[in-house]
PDB file of N, CA and C in Angstrom:
ATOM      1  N   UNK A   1       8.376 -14.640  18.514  1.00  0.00           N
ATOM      2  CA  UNK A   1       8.433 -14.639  19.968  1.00  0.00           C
ATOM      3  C   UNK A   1       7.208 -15.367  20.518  1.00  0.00           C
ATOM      4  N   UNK A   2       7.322 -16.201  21.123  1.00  0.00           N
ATOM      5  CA  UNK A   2       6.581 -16.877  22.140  1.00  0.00           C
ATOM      6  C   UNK A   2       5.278 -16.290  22.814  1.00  0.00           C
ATOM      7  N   UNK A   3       4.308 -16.458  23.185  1.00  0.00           N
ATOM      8  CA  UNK A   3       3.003 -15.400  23.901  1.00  0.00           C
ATOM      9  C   UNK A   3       3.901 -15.355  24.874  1.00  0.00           C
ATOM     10  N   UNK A   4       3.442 -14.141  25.853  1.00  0.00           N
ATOM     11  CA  UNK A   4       3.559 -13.625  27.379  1.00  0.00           C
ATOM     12  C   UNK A   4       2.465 -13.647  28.280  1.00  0.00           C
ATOM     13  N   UNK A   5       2.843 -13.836  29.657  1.00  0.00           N
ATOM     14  CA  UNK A   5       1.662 -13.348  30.479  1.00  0.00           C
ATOM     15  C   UNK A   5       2.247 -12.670  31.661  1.00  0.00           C
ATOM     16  N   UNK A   6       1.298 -11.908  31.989  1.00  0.00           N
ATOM     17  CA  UNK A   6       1.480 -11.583  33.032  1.00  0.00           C
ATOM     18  C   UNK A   6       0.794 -12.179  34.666  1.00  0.00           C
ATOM     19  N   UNK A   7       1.527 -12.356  35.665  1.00  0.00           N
ATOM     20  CA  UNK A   7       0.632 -13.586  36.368  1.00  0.00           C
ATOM     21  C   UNK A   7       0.901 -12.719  37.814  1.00  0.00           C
ATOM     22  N   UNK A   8      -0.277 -12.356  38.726  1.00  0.00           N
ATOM     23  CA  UNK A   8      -0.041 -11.981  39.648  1.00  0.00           C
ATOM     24  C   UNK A   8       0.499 -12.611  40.815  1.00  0.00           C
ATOM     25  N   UNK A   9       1.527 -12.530  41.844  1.00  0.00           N
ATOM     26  CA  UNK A   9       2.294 -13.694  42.668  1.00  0.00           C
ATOM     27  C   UNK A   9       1.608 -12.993  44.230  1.00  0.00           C
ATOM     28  N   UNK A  10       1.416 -14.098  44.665  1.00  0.00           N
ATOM     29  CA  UNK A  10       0.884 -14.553  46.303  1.00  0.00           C
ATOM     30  C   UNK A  10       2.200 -14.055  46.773  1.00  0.00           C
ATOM     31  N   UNK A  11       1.357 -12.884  47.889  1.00  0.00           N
ATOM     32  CA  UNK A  11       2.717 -12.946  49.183  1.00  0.00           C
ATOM     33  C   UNK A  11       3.558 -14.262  49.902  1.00  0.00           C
ATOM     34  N   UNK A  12       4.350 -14.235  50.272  1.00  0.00           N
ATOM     35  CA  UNK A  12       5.435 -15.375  50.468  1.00  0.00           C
ATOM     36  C   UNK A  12       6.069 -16.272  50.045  1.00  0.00           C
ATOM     37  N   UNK A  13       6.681 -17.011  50.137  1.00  0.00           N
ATOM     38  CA  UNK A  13       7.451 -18.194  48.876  1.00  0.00           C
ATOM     39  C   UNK A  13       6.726 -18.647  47.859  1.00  0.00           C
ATOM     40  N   UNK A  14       7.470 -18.789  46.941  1.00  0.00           N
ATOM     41  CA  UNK A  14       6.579 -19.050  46.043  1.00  0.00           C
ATOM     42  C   UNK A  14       6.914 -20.600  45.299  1.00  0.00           C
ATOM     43  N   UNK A  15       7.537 -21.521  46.210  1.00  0.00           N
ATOM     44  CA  UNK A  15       7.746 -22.598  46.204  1.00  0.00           C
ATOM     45  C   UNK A  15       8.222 -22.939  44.671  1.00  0.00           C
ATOM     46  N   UNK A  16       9.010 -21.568  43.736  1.00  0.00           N
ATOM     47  CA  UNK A  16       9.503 -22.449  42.277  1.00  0.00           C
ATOM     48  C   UNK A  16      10.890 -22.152  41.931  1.00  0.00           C
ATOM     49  N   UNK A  17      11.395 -22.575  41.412  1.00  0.00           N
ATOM     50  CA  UNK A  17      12.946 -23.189  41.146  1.00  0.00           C
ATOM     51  C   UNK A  17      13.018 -22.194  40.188  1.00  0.00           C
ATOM     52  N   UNK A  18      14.044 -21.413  39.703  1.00  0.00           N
ATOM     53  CA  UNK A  18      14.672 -20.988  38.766  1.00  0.00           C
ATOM     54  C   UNK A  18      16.056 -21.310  37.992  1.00  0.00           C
ATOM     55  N   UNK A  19      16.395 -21.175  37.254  1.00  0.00           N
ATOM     56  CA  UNK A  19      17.975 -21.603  36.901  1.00  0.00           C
ATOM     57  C   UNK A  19      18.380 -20.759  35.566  1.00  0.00           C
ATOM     58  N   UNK A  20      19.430 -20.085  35.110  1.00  0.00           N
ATOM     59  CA  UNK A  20      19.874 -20.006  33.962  1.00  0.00           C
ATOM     60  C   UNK A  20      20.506 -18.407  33.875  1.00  0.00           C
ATOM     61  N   UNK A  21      21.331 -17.750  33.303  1.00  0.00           N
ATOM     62  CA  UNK A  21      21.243 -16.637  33.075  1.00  0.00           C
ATOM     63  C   UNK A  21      20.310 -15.788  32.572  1.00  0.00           C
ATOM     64  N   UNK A  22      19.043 -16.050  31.780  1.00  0.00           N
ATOM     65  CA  UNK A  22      18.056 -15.646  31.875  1.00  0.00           C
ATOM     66  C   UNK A  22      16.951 -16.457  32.608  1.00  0.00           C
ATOM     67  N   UNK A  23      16.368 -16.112  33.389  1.00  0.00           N
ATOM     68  CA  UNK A  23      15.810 -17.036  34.181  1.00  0.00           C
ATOM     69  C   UNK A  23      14.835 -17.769  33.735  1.00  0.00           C
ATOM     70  N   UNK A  24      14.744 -19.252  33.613  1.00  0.00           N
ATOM     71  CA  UNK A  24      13.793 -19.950  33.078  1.00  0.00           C
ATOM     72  C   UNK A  24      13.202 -20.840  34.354  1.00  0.00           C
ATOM     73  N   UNK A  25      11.976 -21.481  34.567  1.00  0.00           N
ATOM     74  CA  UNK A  25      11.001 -22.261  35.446  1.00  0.00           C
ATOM     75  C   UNK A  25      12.086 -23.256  35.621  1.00  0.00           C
ATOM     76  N   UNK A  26      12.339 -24.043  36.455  1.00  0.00           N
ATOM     77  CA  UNK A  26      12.940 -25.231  36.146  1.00  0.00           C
ATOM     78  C   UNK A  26      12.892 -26.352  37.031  1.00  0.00           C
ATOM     79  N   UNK A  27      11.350 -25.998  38.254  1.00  0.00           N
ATOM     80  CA  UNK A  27      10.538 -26.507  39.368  1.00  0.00           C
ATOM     81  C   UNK A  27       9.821 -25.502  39.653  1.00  0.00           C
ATOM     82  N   UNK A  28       8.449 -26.767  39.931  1.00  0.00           N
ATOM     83  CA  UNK A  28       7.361 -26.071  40.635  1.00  0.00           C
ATOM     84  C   UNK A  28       6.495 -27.074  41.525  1.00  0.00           C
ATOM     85  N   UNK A  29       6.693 -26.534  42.918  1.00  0.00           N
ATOM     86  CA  UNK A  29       6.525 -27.799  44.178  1.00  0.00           C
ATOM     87  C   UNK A  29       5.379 -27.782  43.741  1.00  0.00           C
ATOM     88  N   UNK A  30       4.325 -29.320  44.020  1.00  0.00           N
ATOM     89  CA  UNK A  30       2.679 -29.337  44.282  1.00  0.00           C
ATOM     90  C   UNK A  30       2.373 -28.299  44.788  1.00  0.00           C
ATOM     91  N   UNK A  31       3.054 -28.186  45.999  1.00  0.00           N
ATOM     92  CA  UNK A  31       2.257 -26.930  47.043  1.00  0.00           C
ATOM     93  C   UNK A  31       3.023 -25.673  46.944  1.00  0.00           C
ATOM     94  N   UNK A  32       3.035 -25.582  45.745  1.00  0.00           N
ATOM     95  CA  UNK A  32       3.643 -24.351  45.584  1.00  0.00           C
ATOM     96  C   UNK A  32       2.313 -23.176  45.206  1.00  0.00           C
ATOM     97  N   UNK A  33       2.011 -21.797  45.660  1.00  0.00           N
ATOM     98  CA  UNK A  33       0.497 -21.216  45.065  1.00  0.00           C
ATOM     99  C   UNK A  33       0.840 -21.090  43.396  1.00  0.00           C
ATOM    100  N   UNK A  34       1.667 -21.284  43.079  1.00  0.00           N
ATOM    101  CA  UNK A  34       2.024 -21.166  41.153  1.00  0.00           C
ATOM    102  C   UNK A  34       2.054 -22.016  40.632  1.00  0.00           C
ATOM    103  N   UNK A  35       1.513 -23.658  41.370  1.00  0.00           N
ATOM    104  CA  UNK A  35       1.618 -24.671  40.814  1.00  0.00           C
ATOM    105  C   UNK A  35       0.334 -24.891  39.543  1.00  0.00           C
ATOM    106  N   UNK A  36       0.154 -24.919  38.416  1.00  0.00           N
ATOM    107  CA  UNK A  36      -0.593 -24.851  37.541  1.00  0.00           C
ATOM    108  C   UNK A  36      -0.778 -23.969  36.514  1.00  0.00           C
ATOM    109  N   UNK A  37       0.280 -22.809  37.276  1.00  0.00           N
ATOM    110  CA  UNK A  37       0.195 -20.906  36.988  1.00  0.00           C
ATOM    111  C   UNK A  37       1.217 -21.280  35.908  1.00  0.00           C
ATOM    112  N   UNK A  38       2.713 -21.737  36.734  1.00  0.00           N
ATOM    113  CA  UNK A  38       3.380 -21.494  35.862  1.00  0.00           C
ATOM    114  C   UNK A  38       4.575 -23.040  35.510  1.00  0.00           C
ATOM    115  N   UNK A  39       4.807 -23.042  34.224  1.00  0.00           N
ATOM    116  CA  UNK A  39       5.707 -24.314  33.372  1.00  0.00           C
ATOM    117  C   UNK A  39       6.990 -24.186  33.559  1.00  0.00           C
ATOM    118  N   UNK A  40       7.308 -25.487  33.886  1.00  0.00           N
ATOM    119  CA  UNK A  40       8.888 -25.726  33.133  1.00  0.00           C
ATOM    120  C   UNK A  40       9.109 -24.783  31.776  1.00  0.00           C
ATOM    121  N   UNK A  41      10.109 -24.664  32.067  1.00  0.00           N
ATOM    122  CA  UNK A  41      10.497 -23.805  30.793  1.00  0.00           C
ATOM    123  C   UNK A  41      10.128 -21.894  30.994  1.00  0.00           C
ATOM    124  N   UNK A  42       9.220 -21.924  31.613  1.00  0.00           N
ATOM    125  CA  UNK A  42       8.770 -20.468  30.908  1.00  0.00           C
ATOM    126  C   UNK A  42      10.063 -19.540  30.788  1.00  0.00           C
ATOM    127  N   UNK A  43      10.600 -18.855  30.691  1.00  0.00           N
ATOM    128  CA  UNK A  43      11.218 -17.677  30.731  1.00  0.00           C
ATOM    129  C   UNK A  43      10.421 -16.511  31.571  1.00  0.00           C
ATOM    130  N   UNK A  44      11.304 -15.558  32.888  1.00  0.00           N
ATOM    131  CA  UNK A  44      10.626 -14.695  33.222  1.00  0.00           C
ATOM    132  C   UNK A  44      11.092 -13.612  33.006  1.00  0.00           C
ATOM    133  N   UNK A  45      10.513 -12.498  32.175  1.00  0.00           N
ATOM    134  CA  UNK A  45      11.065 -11.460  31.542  1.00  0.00           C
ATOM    135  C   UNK A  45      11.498  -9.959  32.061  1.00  0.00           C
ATOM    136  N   UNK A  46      10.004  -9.914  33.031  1.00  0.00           N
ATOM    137  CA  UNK A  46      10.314  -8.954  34.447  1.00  0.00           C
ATOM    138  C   UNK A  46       9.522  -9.590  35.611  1.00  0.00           C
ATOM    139  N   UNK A  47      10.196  -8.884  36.735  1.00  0.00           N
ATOM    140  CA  UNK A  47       9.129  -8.197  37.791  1.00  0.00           C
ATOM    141  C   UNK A  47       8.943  -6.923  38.333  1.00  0.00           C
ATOM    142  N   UNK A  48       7.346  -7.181  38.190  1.00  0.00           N
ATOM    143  CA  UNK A  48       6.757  -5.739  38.302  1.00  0.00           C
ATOM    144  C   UNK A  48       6.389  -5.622  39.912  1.00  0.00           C
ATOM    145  N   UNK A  49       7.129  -4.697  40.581  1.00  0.00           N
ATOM    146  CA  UNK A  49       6.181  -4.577  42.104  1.00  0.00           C
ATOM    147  C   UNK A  49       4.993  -3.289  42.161  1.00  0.00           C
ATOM    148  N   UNK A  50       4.798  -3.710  43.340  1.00  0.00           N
ATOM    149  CA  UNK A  50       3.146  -3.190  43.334  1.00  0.00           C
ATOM    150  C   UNK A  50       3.475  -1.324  43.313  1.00  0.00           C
ATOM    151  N   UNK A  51       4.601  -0.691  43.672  1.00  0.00           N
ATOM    152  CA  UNK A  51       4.761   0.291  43.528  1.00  0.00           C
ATOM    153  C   UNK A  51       5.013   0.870  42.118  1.00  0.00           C
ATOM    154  N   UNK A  52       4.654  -0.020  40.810  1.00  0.00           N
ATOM    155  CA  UNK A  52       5.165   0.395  39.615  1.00  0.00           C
ATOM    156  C   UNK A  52       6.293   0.051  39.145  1.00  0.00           C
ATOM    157  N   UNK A  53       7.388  -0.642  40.144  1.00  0.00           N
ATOM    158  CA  UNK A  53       8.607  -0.687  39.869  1.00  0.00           C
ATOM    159  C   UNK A  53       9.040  -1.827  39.074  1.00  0.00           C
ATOM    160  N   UNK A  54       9.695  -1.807  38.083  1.00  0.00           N
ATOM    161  CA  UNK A  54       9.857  -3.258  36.942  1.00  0.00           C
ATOM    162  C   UNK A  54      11.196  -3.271  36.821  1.00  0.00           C
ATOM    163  N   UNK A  55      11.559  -4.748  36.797  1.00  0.00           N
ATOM    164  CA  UNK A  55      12.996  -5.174  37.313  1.00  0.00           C
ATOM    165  C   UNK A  55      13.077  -5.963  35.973  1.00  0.00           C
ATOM    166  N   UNK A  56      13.730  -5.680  34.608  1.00  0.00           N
ATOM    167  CA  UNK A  56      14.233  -6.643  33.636  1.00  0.00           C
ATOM    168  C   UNK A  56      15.317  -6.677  33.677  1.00  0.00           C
ATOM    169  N   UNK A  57      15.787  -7.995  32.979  1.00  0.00           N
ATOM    170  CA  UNK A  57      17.201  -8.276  32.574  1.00  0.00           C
ATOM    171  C   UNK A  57      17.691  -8.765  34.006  1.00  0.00           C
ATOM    172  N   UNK A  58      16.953  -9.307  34.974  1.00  0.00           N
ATOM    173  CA  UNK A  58      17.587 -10.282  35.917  1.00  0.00           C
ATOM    174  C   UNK A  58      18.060 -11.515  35.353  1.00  0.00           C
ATOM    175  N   UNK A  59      19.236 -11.690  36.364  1.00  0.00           N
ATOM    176  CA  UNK A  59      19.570 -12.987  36.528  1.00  0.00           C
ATOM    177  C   UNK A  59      18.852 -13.901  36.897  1.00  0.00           C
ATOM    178  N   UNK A  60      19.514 -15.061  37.709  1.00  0.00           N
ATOM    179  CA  UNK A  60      18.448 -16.025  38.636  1.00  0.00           C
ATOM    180  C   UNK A  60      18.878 -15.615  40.041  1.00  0.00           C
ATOM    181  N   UNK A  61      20.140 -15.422  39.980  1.00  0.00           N
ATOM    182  CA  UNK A  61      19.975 -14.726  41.842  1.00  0.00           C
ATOM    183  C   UNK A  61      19.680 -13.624  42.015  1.00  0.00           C
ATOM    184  N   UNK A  62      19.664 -12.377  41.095  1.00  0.00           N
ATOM    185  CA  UNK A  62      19.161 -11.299  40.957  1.00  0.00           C
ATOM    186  C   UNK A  62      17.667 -11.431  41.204  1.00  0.00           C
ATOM    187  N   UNK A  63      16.788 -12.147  40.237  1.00  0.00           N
ATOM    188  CA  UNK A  63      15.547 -12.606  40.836  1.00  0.00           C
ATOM    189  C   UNK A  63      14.936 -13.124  41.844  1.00  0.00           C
ATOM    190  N   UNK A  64      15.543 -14.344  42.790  1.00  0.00           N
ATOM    191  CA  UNK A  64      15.560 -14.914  43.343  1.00  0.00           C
ATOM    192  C   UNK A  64      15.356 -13.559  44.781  1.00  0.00           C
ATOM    193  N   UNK A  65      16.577 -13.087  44.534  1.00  0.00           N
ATOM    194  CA  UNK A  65      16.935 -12.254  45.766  1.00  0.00           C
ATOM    195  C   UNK A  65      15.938 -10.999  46.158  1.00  0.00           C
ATOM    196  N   UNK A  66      15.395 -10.494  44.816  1.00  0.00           N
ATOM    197  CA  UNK A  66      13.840  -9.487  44.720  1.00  0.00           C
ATOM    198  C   UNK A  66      12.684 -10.128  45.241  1.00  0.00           C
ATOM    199  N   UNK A  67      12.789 -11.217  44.571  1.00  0.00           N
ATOM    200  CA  UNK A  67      11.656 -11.970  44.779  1.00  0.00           C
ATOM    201  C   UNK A  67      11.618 -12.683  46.644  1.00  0.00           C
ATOM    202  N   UNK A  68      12.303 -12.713  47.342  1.00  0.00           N
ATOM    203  CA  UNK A  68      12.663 -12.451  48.461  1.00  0.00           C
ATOM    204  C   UNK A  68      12.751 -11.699  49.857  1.00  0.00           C
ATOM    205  N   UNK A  69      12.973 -10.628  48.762  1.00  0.00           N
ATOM    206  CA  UNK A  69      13.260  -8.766  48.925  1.00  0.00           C
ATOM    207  C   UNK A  69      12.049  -8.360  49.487  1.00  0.00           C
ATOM    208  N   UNK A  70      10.983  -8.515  48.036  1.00  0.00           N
ATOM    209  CA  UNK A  70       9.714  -8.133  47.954  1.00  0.00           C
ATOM    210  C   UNK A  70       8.433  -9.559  48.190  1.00  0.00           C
ATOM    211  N   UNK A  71       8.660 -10.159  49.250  1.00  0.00           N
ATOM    212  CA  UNK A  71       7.439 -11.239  48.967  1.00  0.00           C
ATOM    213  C   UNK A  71       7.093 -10.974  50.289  1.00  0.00           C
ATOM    214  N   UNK A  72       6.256  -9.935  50.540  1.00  0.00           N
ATOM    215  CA  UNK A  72       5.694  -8.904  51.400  1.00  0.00           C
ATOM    216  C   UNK A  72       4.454  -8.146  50.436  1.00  0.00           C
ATOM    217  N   UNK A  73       4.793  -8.261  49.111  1.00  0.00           N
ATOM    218  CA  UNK A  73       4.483  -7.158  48.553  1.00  0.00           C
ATOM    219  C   UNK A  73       2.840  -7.883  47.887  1.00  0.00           C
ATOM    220  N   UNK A  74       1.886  -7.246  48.123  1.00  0.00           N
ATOM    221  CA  UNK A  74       0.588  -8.021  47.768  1.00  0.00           C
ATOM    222  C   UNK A  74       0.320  -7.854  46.048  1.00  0.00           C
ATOM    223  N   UNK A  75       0.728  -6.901  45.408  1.00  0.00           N
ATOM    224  CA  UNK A  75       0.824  -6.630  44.109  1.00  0.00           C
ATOM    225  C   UNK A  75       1.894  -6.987  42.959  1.00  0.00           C
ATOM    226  N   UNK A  76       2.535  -7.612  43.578  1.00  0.00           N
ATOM    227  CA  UNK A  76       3.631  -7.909  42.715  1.00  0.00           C
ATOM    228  C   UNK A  76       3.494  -8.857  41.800  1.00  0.00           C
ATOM    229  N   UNK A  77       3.876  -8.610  40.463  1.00  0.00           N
ATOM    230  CA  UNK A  77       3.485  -9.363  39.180  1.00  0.00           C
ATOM    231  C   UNK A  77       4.576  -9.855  38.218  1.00  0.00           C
ATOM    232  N   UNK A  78       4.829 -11.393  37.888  1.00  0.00           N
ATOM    233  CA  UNK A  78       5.996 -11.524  37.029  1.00  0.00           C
ATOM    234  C   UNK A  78       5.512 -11.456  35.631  1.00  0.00           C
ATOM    235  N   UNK A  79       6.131 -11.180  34.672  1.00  0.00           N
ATOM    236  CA  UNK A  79       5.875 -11.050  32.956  1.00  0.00           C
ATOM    237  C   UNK A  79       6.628 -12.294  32.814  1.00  0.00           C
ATOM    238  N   UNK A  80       5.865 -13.629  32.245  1.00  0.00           N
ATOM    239  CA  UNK A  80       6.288 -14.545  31.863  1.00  0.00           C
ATOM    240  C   UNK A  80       6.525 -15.490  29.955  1.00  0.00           C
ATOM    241  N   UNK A  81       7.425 -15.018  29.700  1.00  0.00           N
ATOM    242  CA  UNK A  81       7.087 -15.488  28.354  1.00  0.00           C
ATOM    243  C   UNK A  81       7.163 -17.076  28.670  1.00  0.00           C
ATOM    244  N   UNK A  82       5.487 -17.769  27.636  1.00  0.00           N
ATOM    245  CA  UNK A  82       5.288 -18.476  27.522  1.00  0.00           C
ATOM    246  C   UNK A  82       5.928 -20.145  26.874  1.00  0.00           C
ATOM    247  N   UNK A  83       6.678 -20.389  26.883  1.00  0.00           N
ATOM    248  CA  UNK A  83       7.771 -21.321  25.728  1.00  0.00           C
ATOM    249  C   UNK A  83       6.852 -22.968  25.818  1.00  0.00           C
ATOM    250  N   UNK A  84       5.994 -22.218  25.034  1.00  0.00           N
ATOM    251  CA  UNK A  84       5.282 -23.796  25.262  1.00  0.00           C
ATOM    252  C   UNK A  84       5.459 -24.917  23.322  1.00  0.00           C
ATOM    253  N   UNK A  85       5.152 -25.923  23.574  1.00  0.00           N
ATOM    254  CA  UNK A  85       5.187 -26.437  21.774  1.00  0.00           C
ATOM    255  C   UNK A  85       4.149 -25.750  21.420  1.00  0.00           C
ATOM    256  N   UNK A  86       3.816 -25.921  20.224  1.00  0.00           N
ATOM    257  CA  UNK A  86       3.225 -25.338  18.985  1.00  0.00           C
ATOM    258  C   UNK A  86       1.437 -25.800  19.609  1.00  0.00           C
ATOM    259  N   UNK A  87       1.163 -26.771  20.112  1.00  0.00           N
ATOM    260  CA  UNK A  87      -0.006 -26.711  20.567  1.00  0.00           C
ATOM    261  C   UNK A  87      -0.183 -27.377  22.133  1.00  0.00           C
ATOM    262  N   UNK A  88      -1.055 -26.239  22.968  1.00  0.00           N
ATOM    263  CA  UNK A  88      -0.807 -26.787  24.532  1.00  0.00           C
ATOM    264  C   UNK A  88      -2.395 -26.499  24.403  1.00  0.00           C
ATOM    265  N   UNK A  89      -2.718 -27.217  26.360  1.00  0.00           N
ATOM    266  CA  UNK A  89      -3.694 -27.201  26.789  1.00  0.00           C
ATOM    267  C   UNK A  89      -3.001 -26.106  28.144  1.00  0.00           C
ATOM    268  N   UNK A  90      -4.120 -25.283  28.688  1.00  0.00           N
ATOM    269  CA  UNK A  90      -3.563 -24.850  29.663  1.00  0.00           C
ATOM    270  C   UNK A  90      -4.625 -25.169  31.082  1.00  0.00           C
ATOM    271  N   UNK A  91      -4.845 -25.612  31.840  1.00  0.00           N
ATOM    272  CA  UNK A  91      -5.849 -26.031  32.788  1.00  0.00           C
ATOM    273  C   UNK A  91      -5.619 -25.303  34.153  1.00  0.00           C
ATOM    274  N   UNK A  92      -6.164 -24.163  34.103  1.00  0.00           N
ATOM    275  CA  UNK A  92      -6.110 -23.467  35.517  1.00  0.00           C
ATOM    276  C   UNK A  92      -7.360 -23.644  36.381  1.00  0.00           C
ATOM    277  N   UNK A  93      -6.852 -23.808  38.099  1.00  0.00           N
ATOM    278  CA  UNK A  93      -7.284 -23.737  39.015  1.00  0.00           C
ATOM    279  C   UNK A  93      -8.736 -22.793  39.065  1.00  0.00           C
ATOM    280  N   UNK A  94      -9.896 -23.831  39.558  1.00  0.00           N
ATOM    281  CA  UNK A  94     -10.946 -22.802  39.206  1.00  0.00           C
ATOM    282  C   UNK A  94     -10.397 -20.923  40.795  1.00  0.00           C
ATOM    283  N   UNK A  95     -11.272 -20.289  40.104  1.00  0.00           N
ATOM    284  CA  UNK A  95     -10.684 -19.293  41.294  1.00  0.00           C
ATOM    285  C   UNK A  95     -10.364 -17.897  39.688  1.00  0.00           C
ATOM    286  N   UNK A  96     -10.270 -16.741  40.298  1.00  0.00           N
ATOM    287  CA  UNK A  96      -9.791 -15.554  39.656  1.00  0.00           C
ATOM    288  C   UNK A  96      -8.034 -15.505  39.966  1.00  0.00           C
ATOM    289  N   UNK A  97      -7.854 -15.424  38.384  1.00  0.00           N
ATOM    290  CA  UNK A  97      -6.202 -15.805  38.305  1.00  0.00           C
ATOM    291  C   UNK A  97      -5.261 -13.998  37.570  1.00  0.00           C
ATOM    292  N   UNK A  98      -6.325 -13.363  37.368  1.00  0.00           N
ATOM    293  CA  UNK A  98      -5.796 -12.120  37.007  1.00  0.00           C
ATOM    294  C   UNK A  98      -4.808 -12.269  36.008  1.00  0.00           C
ATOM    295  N   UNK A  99      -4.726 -13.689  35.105  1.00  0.00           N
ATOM    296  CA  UNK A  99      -3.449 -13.227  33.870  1.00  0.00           C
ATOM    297  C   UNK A  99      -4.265 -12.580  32.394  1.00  0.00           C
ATOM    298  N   UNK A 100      -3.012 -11.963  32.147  1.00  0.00           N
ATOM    299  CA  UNK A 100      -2.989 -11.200  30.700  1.00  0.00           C
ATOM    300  C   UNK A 100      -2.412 -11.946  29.817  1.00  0.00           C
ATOM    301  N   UNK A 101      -2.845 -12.793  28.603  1.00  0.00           N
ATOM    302  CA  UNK A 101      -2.182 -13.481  27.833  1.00  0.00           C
ATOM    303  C   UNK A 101      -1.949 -12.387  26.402  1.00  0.00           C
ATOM    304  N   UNK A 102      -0.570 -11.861  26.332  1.00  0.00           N
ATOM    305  CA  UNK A 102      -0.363 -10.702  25.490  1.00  0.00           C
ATOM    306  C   UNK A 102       0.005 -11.636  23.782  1.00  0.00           C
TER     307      UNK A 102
END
């Protein structure tokens, strides 16, 4: 299995594309606040809202529609498995990014 992270998400749109029955990345605007956060490809495994509450085994409109639902919510966190090749660089935005690389 692939690494995971967990990546904390900015209140309001989050300017990225999803597609697939399990939901994989599949756009991410410049001006999107996840632009750098998160890849083509990743797979997102849950979301966690700030009340504890964890949503797996979404779809993409199932997600889409939480993620929607809840982008109000200042704590809310997606679990992203990583699907990167065998060797990456990862270059994040200077700033505190709060991920867990499991």
């Amino acid at each position: 299995m692939a690494p995971s992270c967990k990546v904390p998400l900015p209140t309001g749109s989050l300017k990225v594309a999803f597609k697939g029955d399990i939901p994989k990345v599949s756009g991410v605007d410049q001006a999107s606040p996840m632009y750098g956060a998160f890849k083509i490809g990743y797979t997102v495994l849950e979301l966690e809202l700030g009340d504890g509450t964890v949503m797996q085994g979404l779809d993409t409109r199932e997600l889409v529609a939480a993620l929607n639902e809840h982008s109000n919510d200042p704590k809310r966190r997606m679990k992203m498995e990583m699907t990167l090749p065998k060797e990456s660089v990862i270059v994040l935005q200077a700033g505190e990014h709060g991920l867990i690389i499991e």
